[in-house]
C-alpha atoms as a PDB file:
ATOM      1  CA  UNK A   1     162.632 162.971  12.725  1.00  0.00           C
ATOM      2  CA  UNK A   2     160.723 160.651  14.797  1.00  0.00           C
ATOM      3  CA  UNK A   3     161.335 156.450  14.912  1.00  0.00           C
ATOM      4  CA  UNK A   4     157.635 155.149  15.277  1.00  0.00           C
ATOM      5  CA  UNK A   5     157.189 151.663  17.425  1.00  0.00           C
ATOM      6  CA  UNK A   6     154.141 149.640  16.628  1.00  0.00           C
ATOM      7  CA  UNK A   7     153.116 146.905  18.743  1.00  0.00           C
ATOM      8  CA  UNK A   8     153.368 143.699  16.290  1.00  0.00           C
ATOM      9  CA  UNK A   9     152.137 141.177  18.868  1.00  0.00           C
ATOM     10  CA  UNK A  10     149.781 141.644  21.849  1.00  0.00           C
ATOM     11  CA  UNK A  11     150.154 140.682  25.040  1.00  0.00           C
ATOM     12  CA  UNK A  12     146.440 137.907  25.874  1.00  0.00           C
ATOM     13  CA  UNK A  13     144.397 137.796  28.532  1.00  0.00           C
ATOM     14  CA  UNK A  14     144.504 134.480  30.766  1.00  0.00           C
ATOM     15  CA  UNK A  15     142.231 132.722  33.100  1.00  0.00           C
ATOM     16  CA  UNK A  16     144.309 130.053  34.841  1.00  0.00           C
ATOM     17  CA  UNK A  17     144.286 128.561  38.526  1.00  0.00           C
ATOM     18  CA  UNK A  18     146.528 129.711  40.958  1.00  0.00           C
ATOM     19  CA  UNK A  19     149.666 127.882  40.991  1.00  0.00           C
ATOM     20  CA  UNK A  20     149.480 127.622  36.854  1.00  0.00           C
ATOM     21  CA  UNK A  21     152.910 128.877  34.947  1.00  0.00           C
ATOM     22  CA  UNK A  22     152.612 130.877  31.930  1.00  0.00           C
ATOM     23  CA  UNK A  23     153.843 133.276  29.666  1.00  0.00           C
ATOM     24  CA  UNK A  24     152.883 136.746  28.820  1.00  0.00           C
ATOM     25  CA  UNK A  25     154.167 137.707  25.451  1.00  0.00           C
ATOM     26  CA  UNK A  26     154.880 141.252  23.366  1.00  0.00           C
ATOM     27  CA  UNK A  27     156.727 141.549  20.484  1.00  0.00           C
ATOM     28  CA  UNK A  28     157.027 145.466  18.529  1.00  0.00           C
ATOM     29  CA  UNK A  29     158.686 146.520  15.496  1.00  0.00           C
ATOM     30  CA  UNK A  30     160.993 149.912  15.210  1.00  0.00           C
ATOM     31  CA  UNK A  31     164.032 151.358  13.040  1.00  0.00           C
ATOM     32  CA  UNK A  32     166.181 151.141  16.028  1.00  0.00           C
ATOM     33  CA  UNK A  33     166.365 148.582  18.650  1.00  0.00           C
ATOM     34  CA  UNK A  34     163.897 148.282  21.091  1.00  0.00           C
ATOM     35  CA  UNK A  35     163.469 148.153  25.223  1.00  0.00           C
ATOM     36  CA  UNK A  36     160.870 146.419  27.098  1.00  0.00           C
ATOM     37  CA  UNK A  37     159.493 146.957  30.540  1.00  0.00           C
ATOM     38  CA  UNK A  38     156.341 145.058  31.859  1.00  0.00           C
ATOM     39  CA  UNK A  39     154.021 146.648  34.332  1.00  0.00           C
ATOM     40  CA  UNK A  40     151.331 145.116  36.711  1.00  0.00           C
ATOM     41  CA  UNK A  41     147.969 146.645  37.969  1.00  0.00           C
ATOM     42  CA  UNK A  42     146.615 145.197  41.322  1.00  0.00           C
ATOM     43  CA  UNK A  43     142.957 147.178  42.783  1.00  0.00           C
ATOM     44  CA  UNK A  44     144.235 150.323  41.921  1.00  0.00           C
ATOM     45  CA  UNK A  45     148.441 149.821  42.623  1.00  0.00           C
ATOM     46  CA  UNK A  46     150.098 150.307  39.596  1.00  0.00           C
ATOM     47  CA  UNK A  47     153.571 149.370  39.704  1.00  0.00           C
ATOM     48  CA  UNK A  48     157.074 148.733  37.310  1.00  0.00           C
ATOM     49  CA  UNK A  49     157.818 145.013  37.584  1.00  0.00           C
ATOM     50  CA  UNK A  50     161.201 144.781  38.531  1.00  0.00           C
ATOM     51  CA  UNK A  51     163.893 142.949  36.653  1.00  0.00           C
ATOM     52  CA  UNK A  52     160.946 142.044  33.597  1.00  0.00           C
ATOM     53  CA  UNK A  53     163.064 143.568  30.475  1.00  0.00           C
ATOM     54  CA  UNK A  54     162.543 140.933  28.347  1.00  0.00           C
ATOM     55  CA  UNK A  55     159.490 140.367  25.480  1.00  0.00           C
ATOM     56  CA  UNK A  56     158.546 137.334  27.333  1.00  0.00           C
ATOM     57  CA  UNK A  57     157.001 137.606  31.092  1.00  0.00           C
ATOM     58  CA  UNK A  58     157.142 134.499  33.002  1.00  0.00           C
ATOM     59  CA  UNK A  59     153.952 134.237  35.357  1.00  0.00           C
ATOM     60  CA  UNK A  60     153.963 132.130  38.851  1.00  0.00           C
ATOM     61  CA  UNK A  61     149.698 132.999  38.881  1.00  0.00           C
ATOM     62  CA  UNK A  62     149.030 134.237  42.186  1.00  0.00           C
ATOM     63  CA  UNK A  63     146.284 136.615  42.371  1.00  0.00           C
ATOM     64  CA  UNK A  64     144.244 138.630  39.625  1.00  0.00           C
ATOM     65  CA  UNK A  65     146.071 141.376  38.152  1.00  0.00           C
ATOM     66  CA  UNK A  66     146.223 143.349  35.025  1.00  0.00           C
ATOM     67  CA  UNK A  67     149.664 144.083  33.218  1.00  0.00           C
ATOM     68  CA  UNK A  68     150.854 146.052  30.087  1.00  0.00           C
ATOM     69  CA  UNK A  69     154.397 146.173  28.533  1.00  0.00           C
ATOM     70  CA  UNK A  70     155.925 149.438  27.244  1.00  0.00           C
ATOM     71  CA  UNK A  71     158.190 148.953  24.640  1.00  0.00           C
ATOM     72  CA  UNK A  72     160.610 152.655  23.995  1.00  0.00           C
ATOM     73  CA  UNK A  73     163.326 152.817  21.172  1.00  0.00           C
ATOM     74  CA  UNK A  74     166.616 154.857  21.500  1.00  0.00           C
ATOM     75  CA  UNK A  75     165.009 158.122  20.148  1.00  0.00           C
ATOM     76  CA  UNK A  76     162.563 157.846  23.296  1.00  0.00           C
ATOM     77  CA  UNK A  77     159.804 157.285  21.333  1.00  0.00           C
ATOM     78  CA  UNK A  78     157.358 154.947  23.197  1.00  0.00           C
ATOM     79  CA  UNK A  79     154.343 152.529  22.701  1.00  0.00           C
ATOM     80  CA  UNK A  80     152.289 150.718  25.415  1.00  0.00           C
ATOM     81  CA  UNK A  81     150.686 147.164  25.305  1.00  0.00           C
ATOM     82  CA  UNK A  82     146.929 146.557  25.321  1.00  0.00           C
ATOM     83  CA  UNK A  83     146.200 145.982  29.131  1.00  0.00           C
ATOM     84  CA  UNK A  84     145.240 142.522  29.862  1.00  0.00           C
ATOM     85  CA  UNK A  85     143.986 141.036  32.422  1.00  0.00           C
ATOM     86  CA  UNK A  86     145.514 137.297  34.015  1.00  0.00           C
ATOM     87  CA  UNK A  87     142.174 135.805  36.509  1.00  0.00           C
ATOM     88  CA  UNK A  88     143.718 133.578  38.794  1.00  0.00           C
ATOM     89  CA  UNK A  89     141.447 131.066  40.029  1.00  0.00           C
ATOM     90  CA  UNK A  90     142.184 129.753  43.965  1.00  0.00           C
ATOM     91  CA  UNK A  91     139.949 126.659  43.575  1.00  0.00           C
ATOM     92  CA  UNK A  92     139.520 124.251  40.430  1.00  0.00           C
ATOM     93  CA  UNK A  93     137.340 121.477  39.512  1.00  0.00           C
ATOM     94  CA  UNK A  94     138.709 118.568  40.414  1.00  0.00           C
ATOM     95  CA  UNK A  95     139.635 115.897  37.861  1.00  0.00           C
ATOM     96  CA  UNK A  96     141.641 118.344  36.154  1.00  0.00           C
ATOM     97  CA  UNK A  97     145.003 117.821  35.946  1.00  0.00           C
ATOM     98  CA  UNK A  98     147.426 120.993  35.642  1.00  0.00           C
ATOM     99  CA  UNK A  99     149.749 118.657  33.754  1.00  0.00           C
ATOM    100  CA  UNK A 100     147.438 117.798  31.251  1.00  0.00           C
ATOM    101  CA  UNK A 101     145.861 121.393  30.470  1.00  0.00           C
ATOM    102  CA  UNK A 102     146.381 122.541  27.368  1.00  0.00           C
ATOM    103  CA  UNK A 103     144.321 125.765  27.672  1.00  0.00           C
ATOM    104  CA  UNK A 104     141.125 124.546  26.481  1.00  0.00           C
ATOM    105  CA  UNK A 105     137.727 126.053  28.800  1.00  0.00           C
ATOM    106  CA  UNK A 106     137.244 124.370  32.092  1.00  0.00           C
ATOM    107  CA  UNK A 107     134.049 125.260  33.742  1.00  0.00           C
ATOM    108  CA  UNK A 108     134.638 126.359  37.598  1.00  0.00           C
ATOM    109  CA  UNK A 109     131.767 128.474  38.057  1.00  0.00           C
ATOM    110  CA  UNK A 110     128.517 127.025  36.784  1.00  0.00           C
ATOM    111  CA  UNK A 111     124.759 129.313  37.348  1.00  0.00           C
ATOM    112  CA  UNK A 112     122.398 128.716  39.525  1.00  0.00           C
ATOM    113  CA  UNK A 113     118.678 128.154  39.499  1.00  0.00           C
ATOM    114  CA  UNK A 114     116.756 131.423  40.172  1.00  0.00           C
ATOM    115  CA  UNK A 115     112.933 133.142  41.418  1.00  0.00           C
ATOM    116  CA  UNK A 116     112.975 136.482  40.698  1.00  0.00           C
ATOM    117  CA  UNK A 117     109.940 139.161  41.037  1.00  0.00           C
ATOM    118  CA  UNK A 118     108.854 140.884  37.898  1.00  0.00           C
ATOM    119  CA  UNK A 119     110.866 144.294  37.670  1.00  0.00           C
ATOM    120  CA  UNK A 120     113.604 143.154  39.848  1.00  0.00           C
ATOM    121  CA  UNK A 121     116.785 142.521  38.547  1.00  0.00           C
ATOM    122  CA  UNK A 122     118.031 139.185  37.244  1.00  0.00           C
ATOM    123  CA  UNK A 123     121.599 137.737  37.617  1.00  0.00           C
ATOM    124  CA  UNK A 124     123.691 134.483  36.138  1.00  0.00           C
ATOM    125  CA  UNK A 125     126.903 133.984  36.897  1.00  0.00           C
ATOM    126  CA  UNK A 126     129.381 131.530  34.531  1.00  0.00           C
ATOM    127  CA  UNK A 127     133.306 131.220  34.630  1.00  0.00           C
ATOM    128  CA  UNK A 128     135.644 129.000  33.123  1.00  0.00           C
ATOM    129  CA  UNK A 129     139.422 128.876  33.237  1.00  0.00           C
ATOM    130  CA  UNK A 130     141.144 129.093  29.615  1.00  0.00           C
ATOM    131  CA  UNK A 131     144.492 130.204  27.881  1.00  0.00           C
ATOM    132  CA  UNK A 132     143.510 132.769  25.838  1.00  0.00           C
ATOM    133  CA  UNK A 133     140.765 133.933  28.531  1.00  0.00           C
ATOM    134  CA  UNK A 134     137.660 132.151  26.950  1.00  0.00           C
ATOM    135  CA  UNK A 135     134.782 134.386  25.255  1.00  0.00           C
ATOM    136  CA  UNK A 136     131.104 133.583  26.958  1.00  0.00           C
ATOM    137  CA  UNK A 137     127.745 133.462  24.871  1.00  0.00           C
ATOM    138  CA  UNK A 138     124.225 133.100  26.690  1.00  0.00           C
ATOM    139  CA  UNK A 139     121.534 131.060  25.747  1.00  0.00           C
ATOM    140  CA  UNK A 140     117.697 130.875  26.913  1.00  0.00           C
ATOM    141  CA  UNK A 141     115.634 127.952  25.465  1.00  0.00           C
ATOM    142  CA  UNK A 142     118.429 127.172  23.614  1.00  0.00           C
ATOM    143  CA  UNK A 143     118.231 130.595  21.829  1.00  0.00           C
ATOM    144  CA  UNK A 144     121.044 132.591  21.672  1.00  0.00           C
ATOM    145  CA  UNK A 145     120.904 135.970  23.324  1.00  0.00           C
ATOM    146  CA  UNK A 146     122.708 138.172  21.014  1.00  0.00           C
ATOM    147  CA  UNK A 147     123.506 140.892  24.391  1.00  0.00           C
ATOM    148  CA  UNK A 148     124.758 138.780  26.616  1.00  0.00           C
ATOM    149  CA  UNK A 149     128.420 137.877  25.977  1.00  0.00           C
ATOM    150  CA  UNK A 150     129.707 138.192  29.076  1.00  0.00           C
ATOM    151  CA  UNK A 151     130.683 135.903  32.281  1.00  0.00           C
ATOM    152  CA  UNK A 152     127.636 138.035  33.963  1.00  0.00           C
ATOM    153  CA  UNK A 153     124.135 137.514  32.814  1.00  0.00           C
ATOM    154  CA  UNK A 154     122.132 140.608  33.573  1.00  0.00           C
ATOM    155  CA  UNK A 155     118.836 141.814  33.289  1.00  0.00           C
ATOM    156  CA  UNK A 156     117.922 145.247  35.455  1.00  0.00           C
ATOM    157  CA  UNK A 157     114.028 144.813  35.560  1.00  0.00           C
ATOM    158  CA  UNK A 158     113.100 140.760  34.663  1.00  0.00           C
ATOM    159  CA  UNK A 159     110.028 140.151  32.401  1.00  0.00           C
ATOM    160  CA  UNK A 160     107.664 137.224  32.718  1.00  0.00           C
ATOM    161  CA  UNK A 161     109.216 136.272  29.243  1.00  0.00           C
ATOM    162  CA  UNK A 162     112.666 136.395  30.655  1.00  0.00           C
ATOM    163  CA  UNK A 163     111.466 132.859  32.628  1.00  0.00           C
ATOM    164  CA  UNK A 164     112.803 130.048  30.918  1.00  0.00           C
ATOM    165  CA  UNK A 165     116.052 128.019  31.035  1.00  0.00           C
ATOM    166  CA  UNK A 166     119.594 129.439  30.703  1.00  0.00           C
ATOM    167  CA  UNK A 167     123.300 128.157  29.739  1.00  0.00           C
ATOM    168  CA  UNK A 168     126.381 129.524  28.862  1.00  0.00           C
ATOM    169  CA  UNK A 169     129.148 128.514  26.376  1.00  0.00           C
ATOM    170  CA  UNK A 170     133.061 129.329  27.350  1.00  0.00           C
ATOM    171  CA  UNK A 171     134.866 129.197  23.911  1.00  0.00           C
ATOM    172  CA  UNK A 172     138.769 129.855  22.761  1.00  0.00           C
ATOM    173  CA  UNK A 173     140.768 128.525  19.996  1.00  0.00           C
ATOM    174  CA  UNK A 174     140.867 125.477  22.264  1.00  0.00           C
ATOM    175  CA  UNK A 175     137.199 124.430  21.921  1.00  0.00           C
ATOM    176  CA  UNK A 176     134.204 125.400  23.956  1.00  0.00           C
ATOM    177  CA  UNK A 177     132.483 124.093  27.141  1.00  0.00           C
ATOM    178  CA  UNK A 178     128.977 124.395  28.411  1.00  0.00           C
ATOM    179  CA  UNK A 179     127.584 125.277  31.750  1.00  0.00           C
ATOM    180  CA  UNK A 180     124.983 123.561  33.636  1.00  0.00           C
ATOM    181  CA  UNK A 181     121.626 124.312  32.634  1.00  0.00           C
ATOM    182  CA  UNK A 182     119.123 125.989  34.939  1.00  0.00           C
ATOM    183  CA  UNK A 183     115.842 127.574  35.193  1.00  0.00           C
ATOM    184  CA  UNK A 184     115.002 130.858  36.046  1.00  0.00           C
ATOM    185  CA  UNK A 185     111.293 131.670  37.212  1.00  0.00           C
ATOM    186  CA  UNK A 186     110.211 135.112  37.034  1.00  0.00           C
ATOM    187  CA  UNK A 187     106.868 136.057  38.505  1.00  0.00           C
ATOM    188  CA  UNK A 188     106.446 133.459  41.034  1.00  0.00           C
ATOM    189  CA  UNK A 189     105.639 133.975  44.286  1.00  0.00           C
ATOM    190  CA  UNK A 190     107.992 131.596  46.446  1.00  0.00           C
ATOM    191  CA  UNK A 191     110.518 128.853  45.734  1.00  0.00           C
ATOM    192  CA  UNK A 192     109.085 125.391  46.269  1.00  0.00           C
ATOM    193  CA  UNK A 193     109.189 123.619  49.374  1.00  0.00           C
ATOM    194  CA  UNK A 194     109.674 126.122  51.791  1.00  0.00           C
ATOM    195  CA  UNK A 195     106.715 126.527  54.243  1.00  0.00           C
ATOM    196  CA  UNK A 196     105.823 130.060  55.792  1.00  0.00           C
ATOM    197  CA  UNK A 197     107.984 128.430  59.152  1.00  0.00           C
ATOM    198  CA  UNK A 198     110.992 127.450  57.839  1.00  0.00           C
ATOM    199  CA  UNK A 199     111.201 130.592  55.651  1.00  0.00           C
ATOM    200  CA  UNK A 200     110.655 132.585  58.663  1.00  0.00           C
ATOM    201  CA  UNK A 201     114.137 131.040  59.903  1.00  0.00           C
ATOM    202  CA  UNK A 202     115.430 131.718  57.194  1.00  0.00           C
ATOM    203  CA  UNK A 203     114.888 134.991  57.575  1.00  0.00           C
ATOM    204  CA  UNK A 204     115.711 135.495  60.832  1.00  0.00           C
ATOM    205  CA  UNK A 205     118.904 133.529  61.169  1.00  0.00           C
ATOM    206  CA  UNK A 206     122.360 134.342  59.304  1.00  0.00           C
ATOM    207  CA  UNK A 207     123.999 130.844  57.934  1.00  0.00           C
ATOM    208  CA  UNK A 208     127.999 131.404  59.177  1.00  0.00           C
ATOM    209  CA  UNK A 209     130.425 128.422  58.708  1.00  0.00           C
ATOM    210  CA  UNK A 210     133.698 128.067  59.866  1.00  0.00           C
ATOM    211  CA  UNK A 211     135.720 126.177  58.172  1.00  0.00           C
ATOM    212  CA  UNK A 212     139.663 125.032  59.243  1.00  0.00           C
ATOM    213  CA  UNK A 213     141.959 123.375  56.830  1.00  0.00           C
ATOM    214  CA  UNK A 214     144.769 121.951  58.567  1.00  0.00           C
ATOM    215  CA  UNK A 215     148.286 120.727  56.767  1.00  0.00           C
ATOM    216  CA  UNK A 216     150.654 120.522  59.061  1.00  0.00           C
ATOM    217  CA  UNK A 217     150.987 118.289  61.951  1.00  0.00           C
ATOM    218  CA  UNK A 218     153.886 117.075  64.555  1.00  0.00           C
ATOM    219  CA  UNK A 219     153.040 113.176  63.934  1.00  0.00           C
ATOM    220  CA  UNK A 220     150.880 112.807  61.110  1.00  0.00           C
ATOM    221  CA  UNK A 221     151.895 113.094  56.878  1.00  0.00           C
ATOM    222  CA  UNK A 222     151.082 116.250  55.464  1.00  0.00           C
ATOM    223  CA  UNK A 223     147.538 115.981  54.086  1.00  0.00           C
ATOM    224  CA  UNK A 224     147.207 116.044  50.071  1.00  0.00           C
ATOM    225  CA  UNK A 225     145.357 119.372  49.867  1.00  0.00           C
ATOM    226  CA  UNK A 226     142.981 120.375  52.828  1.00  0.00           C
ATOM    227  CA  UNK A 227     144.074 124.528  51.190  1.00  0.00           C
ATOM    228  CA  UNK A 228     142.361 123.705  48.306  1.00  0.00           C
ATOM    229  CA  UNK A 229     139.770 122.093  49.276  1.00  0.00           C
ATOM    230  CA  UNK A 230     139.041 124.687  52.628  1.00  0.00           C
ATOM    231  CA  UNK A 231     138.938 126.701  49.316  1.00  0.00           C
ATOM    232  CA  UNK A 232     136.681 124.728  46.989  1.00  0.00           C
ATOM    233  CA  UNK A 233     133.875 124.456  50.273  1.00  0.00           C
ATOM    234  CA  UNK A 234     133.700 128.419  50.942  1.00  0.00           C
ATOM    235  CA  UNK A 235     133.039 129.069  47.100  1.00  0.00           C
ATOM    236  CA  UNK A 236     130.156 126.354  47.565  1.00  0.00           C
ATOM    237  CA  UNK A 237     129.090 127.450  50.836  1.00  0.00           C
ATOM    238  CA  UNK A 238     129.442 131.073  49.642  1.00  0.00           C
ATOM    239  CA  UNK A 239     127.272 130.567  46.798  1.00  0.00           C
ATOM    240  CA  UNK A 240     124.225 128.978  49.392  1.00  0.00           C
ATOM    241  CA  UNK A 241     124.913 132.696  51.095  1.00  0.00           C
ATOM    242  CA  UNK A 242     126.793 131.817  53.359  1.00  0.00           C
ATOM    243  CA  UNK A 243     129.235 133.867  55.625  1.00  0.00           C
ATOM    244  CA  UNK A 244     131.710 132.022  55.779  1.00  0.00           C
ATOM    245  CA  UNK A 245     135.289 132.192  58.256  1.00  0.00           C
ATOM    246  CA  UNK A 246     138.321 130.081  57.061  1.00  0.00           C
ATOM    247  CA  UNK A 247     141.242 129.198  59.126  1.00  0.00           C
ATOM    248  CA  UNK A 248     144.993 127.890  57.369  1.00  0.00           C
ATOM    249  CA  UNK A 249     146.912 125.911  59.652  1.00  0.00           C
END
């Protein structure tokens, strides 16, 4: 005769910035008593995380990873976790204070204004930090877009109607924050303000930045946080396309 285990309490999925500590949490029900082991998932590395027996995981956020907890009683019967996923982010909006985050969405990713030819694909990008991991709704002309719930907006061959101007709403049991707002022009034959020359230059000429964060120095103070903000510049510079080298130290 077989003991079942059921999983009473899943494990959530996080979006926090690096440095942030949290708590992964599993709790399971059985006849006997139970034994926990939590596992991580990093690109494809699957792995037993050493030493983490307990229903609670304590989490130093370092880098994106998924994780599951198997939970076995002492007939060897054995349940596994929903997989969740903890999204560490390396740079943050500043003005927000780790020691005052509660959890609630933080905007860190906002989408940018877009031309796009008519059957070509169309793309909006939206992130926000939150604990649980916030949901994301999409709106055009303030209408919501009942298909597009995810941090991704996209759209494999854009209409003329698809032109208009888009936001996104990160919600958890926290509250709910809003993107910026931006247009998207579809059918239009250039961006504004850029001659035939200068687009030519464009063209012909990749934009590469090299950026160098120093912190330590033999007779100067540490700076406050030239890591973070060597981090913050390459996801702006990135997102003007960019390539972009950057140097620690």
């Amino acid at each position: 005769f077989s003991t079942a285990v059921s999983i009473t309490e899943q494990p959530v999925s996080v979006s926090v910035p690096v440095g942030y500590s949290f708590t992964l949490r599993c709790r399971a029900q059985g006849r006997t008593s139970l034994q926990y082991q939590w596992f991580c998932q990093y690109q494809s590395d699957c792995h037993l995380i050493p030493g983490a027996t307990n229903q609670d995981l304590p989490i130093i956020a370092e880098q994106t990873q998924l994780y599951t907890c198997r939970v076995n009683d002492l007939h060897r019967n054995v349940v596994f976790s929903d997989w969740v996923k903890v999204e560490v982010h390396q740079c943050v909006a500043r003005g927000v204070p780790p020691q005052l985050w509660r959890g609630e969405p933080v905007i860190v990713l906002n989408p940018s204004e877009q031309w796009v030819e008519v059957g070509q694909p169309l793309q909006l990008q939206c992130a926000a930090m939150g604990v649980p991991a916030p949901s994301y709704q999409w709106y055009r002309n303030g209408n919501l877009l009942e298909q597009q719930k995810r941090k991704k907006l996209w759209i494999a061959h854009a209409k003329v109607s698809d032109s208009g101007t888009y936001l996104c709403c990160a919600s958890n049991g926290h509250g709910e924050r809003w993107s910026n707002a931006v247009d998207v022009h579809v059918g239009e034959q250039s961006q504004p303000h850029l001659c035939c020359t200068s687009l030519l230059f464009l063209l012909a000429t990749d934009k590469i930045a090299l950026l160098v964060g120093n912190n330590c120095y033999q007779h100067h103070p540490n700076l406050l946080a030239p890591v973070r903000d060597v981090f913050e510049l390459r996801r702006l510079l990135e997102h003007l396309d960019f390539q972009v080298v950057s140097l620690l130290d």
